[in-house]
Protein backbone atom coordinates (compact mmCIF):
# COMPACT_ATOMS: atom_id res chain seq x y z
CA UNK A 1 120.90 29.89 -25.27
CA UNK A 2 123.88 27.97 -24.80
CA UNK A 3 122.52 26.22 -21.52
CA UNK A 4 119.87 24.47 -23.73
CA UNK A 5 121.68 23.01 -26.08
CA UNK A 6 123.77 21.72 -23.62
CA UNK A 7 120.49 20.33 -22.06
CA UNK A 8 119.06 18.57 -24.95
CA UNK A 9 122.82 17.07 -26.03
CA UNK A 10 123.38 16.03 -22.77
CA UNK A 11 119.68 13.92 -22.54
CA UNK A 12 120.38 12.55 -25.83
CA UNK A 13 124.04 11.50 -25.19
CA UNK A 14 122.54 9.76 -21.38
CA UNK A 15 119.63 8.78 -22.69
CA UNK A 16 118.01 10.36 -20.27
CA UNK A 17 115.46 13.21 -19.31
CA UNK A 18 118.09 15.91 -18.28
CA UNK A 19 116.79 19.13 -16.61
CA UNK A 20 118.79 22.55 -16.71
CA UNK A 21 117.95 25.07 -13.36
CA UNK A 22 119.92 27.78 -12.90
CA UNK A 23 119.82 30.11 -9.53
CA UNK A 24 119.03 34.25 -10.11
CA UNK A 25 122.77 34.79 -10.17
CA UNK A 26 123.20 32.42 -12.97
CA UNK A 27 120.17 33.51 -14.85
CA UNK A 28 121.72 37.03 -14.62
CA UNK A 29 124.86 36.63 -15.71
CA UNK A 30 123.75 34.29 -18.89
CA UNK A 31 120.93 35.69 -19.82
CA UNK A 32 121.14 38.42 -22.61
CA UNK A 33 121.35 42.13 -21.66
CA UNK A 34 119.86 44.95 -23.21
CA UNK A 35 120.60 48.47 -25.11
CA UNK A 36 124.30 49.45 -23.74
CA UNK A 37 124.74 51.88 -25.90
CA UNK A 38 127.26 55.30 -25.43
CA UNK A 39 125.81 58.16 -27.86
CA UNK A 40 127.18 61.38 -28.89
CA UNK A 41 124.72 63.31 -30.76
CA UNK A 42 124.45 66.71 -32.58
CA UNK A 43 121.53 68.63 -33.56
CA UNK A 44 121.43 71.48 -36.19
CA UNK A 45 119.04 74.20 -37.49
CA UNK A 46 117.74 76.98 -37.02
CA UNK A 47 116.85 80.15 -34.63
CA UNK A 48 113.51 79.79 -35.86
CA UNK A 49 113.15 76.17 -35.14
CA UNK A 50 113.71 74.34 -38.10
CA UNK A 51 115.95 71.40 -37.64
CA UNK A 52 118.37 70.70 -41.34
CA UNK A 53 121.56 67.92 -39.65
CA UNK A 54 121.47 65.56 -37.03
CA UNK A 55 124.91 63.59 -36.33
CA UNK A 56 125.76 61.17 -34.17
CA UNK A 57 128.48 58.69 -33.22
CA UNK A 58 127.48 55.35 -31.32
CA UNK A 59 129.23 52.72 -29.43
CA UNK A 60 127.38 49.22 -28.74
CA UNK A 61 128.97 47.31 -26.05
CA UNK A 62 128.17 43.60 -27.74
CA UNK A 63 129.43 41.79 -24.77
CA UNK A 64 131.72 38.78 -24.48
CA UNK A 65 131.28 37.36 -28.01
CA UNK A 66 128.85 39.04 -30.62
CA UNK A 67 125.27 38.05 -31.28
CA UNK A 68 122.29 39.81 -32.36
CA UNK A 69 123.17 43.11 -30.29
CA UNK A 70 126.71 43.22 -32.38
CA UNK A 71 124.10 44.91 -35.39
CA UNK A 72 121.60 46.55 -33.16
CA UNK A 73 122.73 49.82 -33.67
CA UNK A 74 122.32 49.15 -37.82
CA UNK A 75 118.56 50.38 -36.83
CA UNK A 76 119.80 53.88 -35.24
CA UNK A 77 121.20 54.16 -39.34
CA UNK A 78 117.44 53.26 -40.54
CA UNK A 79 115.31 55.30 -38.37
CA UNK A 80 118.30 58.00 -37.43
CA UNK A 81 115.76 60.74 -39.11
CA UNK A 82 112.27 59.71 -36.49
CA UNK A 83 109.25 61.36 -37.99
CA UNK A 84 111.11 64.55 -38.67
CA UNK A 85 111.77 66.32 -41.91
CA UNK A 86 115.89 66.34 -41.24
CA UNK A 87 117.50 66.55 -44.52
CA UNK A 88 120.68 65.68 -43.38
CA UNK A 89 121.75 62.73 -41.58
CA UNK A 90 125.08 60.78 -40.59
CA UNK A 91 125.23 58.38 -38.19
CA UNK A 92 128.17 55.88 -37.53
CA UNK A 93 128.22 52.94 -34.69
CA UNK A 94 130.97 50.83 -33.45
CA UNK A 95 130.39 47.20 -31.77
CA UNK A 96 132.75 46.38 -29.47
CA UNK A 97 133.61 43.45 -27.45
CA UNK A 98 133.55 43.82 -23.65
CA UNK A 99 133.88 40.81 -20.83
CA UNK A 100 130.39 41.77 -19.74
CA UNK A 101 127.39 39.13 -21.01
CA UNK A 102 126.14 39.10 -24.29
CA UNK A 103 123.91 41.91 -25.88
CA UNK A 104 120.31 40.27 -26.88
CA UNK A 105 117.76 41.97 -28.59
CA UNK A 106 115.65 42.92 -25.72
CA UNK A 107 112.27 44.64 -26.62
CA UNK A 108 112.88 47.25 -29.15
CA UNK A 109 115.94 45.99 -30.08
CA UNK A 110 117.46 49.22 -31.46
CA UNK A 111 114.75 51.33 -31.96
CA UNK A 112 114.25 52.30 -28.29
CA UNK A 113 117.89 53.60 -28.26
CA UNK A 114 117.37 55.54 -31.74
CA UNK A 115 114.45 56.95 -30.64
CA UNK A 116 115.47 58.38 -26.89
CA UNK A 117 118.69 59.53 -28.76
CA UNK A 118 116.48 61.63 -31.45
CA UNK A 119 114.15 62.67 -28.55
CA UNK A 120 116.64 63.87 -26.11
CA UNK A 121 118.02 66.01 -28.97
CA UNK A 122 114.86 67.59 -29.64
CA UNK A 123 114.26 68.54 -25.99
CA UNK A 124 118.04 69.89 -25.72
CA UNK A 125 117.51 71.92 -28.78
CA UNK A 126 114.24 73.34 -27.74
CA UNK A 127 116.23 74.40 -24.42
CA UNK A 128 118.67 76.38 -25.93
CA UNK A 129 116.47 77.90 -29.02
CA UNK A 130 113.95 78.82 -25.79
CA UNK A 131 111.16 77.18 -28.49
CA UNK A 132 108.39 74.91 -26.67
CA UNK A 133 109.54 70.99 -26.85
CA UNK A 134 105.68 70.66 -28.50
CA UNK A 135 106.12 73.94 -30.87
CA UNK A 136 109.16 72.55 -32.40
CA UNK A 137 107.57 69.13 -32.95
CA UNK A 138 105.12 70.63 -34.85
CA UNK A 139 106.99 72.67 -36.68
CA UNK A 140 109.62 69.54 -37.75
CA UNK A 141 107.66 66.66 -37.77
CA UNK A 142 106.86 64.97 -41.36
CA UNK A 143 103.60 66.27 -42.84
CA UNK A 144 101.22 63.18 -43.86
CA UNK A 145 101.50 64.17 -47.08
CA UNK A 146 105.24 63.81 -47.55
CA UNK A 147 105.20 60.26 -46.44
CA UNK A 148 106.07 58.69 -49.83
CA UNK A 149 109.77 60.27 -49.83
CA UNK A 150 112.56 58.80 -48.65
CA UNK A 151 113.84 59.70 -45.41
CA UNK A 152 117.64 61.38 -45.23
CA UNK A 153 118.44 57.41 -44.57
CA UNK A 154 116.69 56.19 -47.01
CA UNK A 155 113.38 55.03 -46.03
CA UNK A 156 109.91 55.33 -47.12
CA UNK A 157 107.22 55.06 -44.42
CA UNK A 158 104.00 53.52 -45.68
CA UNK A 159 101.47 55.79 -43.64
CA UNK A 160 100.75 58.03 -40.47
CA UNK A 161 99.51 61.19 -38.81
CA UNK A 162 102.54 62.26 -36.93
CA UNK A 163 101.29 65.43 -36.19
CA UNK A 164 97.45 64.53 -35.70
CA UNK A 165 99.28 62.12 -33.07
CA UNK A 166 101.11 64.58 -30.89
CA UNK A 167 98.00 67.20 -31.04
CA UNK A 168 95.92 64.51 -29.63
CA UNK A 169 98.03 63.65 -26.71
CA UNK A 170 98.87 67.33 -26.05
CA UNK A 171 95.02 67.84 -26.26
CA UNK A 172 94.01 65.08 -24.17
CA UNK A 173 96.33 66.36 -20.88
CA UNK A 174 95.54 69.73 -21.79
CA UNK A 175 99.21 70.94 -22.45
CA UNK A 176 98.81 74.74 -21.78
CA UNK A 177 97.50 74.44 -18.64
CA UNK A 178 100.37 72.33 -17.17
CA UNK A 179 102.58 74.37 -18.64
CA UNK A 180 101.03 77.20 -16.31
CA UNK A 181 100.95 75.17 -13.33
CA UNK A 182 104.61 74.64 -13.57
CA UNK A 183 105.23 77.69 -14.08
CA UNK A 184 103.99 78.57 -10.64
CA UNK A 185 105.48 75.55 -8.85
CA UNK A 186 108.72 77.63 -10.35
CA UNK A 187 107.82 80.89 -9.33
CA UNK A 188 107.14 80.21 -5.79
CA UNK A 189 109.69 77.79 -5.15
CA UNK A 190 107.86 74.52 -4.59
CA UNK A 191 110.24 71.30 -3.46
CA UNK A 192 108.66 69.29 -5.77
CA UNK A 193 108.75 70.64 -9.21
CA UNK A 194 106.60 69.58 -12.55
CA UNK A 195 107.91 68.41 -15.78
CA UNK A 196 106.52 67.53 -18.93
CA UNK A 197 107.92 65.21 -21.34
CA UNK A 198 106.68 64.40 -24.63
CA UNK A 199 108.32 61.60 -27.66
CA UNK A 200 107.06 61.63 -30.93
CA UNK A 201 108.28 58.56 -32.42
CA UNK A 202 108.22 55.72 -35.51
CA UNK A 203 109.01 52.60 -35.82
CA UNK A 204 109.64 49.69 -38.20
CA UNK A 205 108.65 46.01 -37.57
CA UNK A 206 109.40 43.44 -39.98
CA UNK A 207 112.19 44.88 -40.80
CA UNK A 208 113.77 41.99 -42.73
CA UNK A 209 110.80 41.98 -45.15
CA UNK A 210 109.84 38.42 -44.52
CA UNK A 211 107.21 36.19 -45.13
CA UNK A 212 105.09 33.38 -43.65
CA UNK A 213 103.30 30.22 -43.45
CA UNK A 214 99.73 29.60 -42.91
CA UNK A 215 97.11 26.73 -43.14
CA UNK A 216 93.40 26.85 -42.07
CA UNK A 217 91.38 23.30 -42.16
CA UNK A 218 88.28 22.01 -41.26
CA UNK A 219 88.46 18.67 -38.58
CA UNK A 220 86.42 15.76 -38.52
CA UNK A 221 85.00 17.01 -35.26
CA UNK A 222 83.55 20.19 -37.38
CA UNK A 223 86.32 22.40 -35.71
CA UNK A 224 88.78 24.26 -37.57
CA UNK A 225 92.50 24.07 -36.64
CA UNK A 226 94.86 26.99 -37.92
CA UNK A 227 98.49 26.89 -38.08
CA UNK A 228 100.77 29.27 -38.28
CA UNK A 229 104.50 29.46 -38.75
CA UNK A 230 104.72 32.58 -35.91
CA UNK A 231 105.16 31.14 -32.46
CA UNK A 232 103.73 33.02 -29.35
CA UNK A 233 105.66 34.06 -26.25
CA UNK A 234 102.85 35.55 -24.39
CA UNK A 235 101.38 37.97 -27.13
CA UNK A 236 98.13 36.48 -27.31
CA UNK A 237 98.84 35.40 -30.76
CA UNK A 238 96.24 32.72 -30.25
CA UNK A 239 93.01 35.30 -29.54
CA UNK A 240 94.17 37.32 -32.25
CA UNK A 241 94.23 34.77 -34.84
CA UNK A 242 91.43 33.40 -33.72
CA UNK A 243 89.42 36.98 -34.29
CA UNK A 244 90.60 37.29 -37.40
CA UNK A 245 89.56 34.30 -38.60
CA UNK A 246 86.31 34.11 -36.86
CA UNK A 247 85.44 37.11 -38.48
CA UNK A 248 86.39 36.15 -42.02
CA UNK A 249 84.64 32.89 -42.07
CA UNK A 250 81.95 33.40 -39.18
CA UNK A 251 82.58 30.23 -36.86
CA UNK A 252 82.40 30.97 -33.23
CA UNK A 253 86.26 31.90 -31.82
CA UNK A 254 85.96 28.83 -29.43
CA UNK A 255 85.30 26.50 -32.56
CA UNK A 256 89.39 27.48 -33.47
CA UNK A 257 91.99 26.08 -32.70
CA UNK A 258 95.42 27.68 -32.76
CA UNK A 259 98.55 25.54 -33.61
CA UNK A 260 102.35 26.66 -33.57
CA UNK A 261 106.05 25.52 -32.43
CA UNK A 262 104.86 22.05 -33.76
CA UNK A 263 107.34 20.56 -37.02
CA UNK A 264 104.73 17.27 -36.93
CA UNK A 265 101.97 19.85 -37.78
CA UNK A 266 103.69 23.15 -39.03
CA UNK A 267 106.38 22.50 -41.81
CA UNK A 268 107.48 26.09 -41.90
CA UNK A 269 107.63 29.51 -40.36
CA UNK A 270 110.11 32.24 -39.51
CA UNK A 271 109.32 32.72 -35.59
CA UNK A 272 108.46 35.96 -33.50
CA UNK A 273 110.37 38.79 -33.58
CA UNK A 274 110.40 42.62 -35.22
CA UNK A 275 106.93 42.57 -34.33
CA UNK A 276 105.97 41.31 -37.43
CA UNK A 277 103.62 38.21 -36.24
CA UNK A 278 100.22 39.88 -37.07
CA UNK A 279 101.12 40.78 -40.29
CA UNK A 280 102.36 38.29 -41.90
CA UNK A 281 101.44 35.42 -39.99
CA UNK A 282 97.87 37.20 -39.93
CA UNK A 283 98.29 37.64 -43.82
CA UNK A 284 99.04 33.86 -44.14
CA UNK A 285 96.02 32.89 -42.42
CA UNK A 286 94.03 35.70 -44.38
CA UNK A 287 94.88 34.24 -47.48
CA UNK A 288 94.46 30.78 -46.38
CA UNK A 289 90.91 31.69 -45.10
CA UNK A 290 89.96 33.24 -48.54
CA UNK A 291 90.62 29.85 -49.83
CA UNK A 292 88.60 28.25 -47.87
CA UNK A 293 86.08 30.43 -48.57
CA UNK A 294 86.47 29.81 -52.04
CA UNK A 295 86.59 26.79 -52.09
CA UNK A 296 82.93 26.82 -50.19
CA UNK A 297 81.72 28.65 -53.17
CA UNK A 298 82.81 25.56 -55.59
CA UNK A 299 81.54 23.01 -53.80
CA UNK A 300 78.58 25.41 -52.87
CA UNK A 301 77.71 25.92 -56.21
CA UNK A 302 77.62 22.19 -57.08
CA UNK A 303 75.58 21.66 -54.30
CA UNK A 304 72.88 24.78 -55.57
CA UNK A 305 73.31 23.73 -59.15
CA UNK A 306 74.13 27.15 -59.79
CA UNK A 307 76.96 29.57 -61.10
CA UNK A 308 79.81 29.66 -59.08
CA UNK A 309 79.90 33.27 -59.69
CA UNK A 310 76.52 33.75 -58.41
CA UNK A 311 77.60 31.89 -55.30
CA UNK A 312 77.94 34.33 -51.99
CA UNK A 313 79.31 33.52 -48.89
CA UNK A 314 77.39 35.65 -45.54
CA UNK A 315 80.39 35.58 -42.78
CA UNK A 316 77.82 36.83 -40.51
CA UNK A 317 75.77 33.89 -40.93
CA UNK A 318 78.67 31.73 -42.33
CA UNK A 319 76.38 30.19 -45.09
CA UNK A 320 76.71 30.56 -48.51
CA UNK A 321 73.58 31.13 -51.25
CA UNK A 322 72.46 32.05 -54.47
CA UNK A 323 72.74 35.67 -55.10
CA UNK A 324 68.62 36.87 -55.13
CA UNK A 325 67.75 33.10 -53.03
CA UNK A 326 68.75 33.93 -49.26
CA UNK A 327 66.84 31.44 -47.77
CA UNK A 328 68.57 28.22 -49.21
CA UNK A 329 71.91 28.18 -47.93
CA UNK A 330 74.82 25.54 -47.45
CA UNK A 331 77.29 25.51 -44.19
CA UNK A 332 80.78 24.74 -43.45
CA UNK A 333 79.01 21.53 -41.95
CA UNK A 334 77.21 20.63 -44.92
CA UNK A 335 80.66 21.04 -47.24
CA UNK A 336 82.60 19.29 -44.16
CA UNK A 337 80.66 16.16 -45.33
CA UNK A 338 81.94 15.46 -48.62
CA UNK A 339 85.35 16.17 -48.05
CA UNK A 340 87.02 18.44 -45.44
CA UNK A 341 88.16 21.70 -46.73
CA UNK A 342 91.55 23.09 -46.06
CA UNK A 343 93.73 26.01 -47.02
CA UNK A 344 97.30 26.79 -47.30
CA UNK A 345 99.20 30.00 -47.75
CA UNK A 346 102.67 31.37 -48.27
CA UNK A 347 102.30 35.38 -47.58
CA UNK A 348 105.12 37.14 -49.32
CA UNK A 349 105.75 40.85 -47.63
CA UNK A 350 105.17 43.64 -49.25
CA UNK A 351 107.57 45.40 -47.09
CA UNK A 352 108.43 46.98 -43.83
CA UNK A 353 105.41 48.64 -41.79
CA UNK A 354 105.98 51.75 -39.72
CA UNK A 355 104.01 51.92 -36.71
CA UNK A 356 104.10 55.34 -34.57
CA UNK A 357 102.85 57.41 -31.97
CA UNK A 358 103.28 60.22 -29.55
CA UNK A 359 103.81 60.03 -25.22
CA UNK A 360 103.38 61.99 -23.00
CA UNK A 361 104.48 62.43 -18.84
CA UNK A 362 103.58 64.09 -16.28
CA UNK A 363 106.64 63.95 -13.57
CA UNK A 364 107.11 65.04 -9.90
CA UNK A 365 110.43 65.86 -9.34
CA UNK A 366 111.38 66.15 -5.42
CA UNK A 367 114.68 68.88 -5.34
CA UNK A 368 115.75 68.26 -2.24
CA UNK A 369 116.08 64.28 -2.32
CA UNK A 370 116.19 64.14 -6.07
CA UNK A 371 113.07 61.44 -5.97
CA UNK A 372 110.45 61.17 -8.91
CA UNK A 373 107.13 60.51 -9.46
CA UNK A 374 105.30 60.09 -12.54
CA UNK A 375 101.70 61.75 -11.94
CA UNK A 376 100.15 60.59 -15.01
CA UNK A 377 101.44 58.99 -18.32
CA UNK A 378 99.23 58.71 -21.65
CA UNK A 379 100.03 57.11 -24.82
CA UNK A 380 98.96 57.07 -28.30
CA UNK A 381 100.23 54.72 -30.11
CA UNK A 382 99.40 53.38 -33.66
CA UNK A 383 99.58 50.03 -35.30
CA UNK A 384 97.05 50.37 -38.02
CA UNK A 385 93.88 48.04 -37.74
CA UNK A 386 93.33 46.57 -34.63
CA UNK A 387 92.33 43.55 -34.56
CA UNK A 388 91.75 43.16 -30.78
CA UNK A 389 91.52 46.24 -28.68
CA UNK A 390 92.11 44.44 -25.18
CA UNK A 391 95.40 42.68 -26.81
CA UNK A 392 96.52 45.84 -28.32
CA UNK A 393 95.75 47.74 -24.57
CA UNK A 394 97.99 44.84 -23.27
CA UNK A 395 100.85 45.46 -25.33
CA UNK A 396 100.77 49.31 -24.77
CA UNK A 397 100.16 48.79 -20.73
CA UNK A 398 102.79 46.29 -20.59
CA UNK A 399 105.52 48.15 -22.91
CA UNK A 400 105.54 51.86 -21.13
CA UNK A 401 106.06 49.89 -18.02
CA UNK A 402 109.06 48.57 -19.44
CA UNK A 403 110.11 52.06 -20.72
CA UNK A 404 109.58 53.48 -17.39
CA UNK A 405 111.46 50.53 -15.61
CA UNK A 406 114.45 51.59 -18.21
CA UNK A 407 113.96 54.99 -17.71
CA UNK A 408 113.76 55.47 -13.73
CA UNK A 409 114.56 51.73 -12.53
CA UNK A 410 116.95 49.33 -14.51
CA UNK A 411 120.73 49.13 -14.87
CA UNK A 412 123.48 46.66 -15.09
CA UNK A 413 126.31 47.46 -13.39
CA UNK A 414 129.73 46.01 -13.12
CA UNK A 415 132.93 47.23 -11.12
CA UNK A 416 136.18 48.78 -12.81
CA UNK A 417 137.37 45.03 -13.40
CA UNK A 418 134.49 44.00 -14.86
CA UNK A 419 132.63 41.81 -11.82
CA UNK A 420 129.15 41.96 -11.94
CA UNK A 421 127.53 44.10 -9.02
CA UNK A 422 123.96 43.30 -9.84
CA UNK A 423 123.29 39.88 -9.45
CA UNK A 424 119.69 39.43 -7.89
CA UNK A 425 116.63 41.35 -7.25
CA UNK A 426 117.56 42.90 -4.25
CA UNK A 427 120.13 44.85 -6.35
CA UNK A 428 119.21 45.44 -9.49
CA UNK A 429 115.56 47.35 -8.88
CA UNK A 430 112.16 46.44 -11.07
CA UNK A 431 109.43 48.60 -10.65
CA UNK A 432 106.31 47.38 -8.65
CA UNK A 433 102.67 48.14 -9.08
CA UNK A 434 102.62 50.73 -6.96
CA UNK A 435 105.49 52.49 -8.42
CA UNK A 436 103.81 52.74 -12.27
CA UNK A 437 101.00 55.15 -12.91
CA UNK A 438 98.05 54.39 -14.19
CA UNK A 439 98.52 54.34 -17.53
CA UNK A 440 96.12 56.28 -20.16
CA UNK A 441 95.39 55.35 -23.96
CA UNK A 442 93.94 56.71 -26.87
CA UNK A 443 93.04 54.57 -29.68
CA UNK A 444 93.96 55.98 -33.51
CA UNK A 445 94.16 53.57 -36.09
CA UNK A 446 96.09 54.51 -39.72
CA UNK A 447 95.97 51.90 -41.83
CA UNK A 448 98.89 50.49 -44.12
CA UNK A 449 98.45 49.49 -47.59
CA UNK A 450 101.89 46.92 -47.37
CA UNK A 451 99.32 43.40 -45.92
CA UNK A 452 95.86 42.60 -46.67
CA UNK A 453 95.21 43.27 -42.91
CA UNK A 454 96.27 46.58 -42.93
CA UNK A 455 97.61 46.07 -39.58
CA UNK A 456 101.15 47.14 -37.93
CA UNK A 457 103.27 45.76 -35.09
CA UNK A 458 102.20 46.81 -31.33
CA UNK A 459 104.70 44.34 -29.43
CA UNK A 460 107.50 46.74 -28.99
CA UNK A 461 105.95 50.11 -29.77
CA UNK A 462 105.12 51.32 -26.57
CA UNK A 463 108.61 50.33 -24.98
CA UNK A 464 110.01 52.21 -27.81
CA UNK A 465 108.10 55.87 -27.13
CA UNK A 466 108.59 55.48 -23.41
CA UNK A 467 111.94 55.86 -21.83
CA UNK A 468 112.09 59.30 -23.80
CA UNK A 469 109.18 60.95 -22.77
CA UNK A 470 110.17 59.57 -18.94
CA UNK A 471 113.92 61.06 -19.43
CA UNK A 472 112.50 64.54 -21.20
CA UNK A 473 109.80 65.00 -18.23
CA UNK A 474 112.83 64.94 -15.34
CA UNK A 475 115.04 66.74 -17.05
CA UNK A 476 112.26 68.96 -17.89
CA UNK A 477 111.22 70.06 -14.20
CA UNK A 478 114.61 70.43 -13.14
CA UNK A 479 115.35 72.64 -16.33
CA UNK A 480 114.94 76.49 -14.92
CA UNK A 481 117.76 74.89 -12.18
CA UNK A 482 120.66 74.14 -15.07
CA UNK A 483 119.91 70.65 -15.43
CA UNK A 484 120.04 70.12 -19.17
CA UNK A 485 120.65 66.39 -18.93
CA UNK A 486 120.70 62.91 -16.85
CA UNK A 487 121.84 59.44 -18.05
CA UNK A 488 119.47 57.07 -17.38
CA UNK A 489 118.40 55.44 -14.84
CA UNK A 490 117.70 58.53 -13.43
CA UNK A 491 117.69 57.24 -9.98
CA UNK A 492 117.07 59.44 -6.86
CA UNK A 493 120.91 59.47 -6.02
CA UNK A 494 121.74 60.69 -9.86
CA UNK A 495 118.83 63.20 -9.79
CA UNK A 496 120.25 64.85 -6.64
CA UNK A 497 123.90 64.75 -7.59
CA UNK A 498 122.37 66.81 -11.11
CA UNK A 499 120.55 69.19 -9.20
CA UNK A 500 123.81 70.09 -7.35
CA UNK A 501 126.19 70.11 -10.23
CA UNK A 502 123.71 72.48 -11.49
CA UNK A 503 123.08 74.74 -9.02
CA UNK A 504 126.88 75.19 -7.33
């Protein structure tokens, strides 16, 4: 941000440590905002259900000067189609400057907006077809088979059970029966009404296709330090990497050490962001790994006087023998003492992956103060091979509560001249712990073929399928009143003022 260069030139120009602290006022008004986005969207098909054009116009609101969110809406154009089988797609954005602060790529970063737009669509089309929001997902979404052709917008996803997704989560709450029970909350009349909402979604991360650096070497101390050109920010990069390569070369995870964000020790890298860390970061230390590994067997079978190819390495046991000759065995401690072994690795991408999933909410909509509570939230959501389940449930817990602070909570607001009206906590709302549900998983794992790892993004997944299924589940309970549709956040006050436009 502009505030730290400042920072550092300043110190450097004094001479001087120089520290930067802004107040909450400050911090809102420079730090990047997110999504901003005015949609107009069209859905076409059929009586029967089947969906052939989706159009749709968007304006970005870039803020004062453009930045990263000036191109956001470029991935509305890449994943305009969702998991659907829509033949036909056009959609055209417009960035425009505004004297509002600069648009960031906040978690999702485009795909959140694409996705809610799609989603919204679906539901609103289901409403006037009188066709089941889950009947018409099944009926549209891409068949695992069909995977390997292009999109309408030109892109091929690498693999996924969009369907076996949705039929899970619509399993899992038992679908039917809450359709039934709100049903009767309609029939007699009940103040607080139920809606369901459901989002089928998929995603890209690494979008740009890039690659990364990794380096895995043996210390003098007998530990072994990796680095990696992927720098963490909380995603528990570190226990991941250390998994993965605990696992490949079978030294205890607190033997590994985890290095990144250093230029003394790290010559190269291309950062976080896409959610592409895992794989290619992960590939890069995969690769490096297997060359440690091989060269183990080398110097393993010098050490054996034996046949390099005859030479095995045991992860389980991390020792390497003779194939047939289990019992005599070399470590990583007995190579470590004639040299210590290290490997380096470029990974080159072998393309986008497509992570993707299916939500699903349960809402409590109060009709007569407009207030709404989520009874119960569950989430599939697939990134291929897990490497750690408790990181992966992190990401997932973590992102729907973002989606649900966009959905219900979070806005910017700024008068008709253009002053800033949220400028601390105390007006511009976050959701506490006991205002988020508990928040259900199921675990489904797909596989790509594109990295070694077989592993997808998870960072910004679960933000992504969120808001959608939040904004379809309100809407949704209030749907037998007129209510067809309410811009998020769908506060209390703008759930109430729906309800009446509706029903007047």
């Amino acid at each position: 941000s502009p505030p730290e260069v400042l920072t550092a030139w300043v110190a450097r120009k004094m001479g001087r440590t120089v520290r930067w602290h802004e107040n909450r006022t400050e911090s809102m008004l420079d730090l990047g905002h997110g999504r901003g986005q005015i949609q107009y969207a069209e859905l076409g098909g059929d009586q029967d259900g089947t969906l052939k054009a989706f159009r749709a116009r968007v304006i970005q609101n870039a803020g004062a000067y453009p930045d990263v969110g000036s191109f956001l809406p470029r991935m509305l154009g890449v994943m305009g189609a969702g998991p659907y089988s829509i033949k036909n797609v056009e959609i055209t954005s417009q960035s425009v400057l505004t004297n509002t602060p600069p648009l960031l790529a906040y978690r999702g970063a485009g795909r959140p907006e694409s996705t809610t737009m799609l989603e919204r669509m679906i539901d609103l089309y289901s409403h006037e077809t009188a066709i089941d929001p889950a009947v018409l997902r099944r009926k549209n979404l891409i068949p695992e088979n069909q995977l390997g052709t292009p999109t309408a917008t030109g892109v091929i996803y690498d693999s996924g059970d969009y369907l076996g997704a949705l039929e899970s989560v619509l399993k899992a709450v038992n679908y039917d029966n809450l359709r039934s029970l709100q049903q009767e909350r309609r029939h007699s009349k009940h103040s607080k009404q139920l809606g369901l909402g459901i989002s089928s979604y998929v995603e890209i991360t690494n979008p740009g296709e890039e690659g990364e650096y990794g380096c895995a070497e043996f210390l003098d101390t007998g530990r072994l330090m990796l680095k990696t050109g992927s720098v963490a920010q909380g995603h528990s990069h570190t226990t991941g990497y250390r998994v993965l390569a605990s696992t490949m070369l079978g030294i205890d995870v607190n033997q590994i050490d985890v290095v990144y964000g250093d230029t003394d020790l790290v010559p190269r890298g291309t950062g976080t962001g896409g959610s592409k860390s895992t794989q290619i970061g992960g590939s890069a230390l995969h690769l490096a790994c297997e060359i440690l590994i091989e060269q183990g067997r080398e110097q393993s079978a010098e050490l054996l006087e034996a046949n390099i190819d005859d030479v095995i390495f045991d992860a389980k046991s991390a020792e390497f023998h003779v194939a047939g000759t289990p019992t005599i065995t070399v470590t990583w401690a007995d190579l470590n003492q004639s040299g210590l072994l290290k490997g380096e690795a470029d990974y080159v991408s072998n393309g986008a992956t497509f992570p993707f999933g299916a939500h699903f909410c349960l809402a409590e909509v109060d009709v007569e103060t407009g207030d709404v509570t989520i009874i119960r939230y569950l989430a599939l959501d697939d990134c291929g091979r897990t490497l750690s389940r408790s990181i992966v449930e992190g990401q997932v817990h973590g992102g729907v509560a973002q989606g649900i602070a966009q959905a219900l909570f979070e806005e910017v607001q700024f008068d008709e001249y253009g002053n800033p009206l949220t400028t601390n906590f105390a007006d511009y709302s976050i959701p506490g712990a006991t205002e988020l549900p508990q928040i259900e998983r199921i675990h489904q794992e797909t596989p790509t073929d594109r990295n070694p790892l077989g592993v997808k993004g998870i960072g910004e997944a679960p933000t992504i399928g969120s808001p959608a299924a939040v904004q379809n589940a309100v809407v949704d309970a209030l749907a037998h009143l007129g209510v067809r549709h309410i811009d998020m956040p769908l506060t209390s006050d703008r759930v109430w003022s729906a309800i009446q436009e509706a029903t007047t």
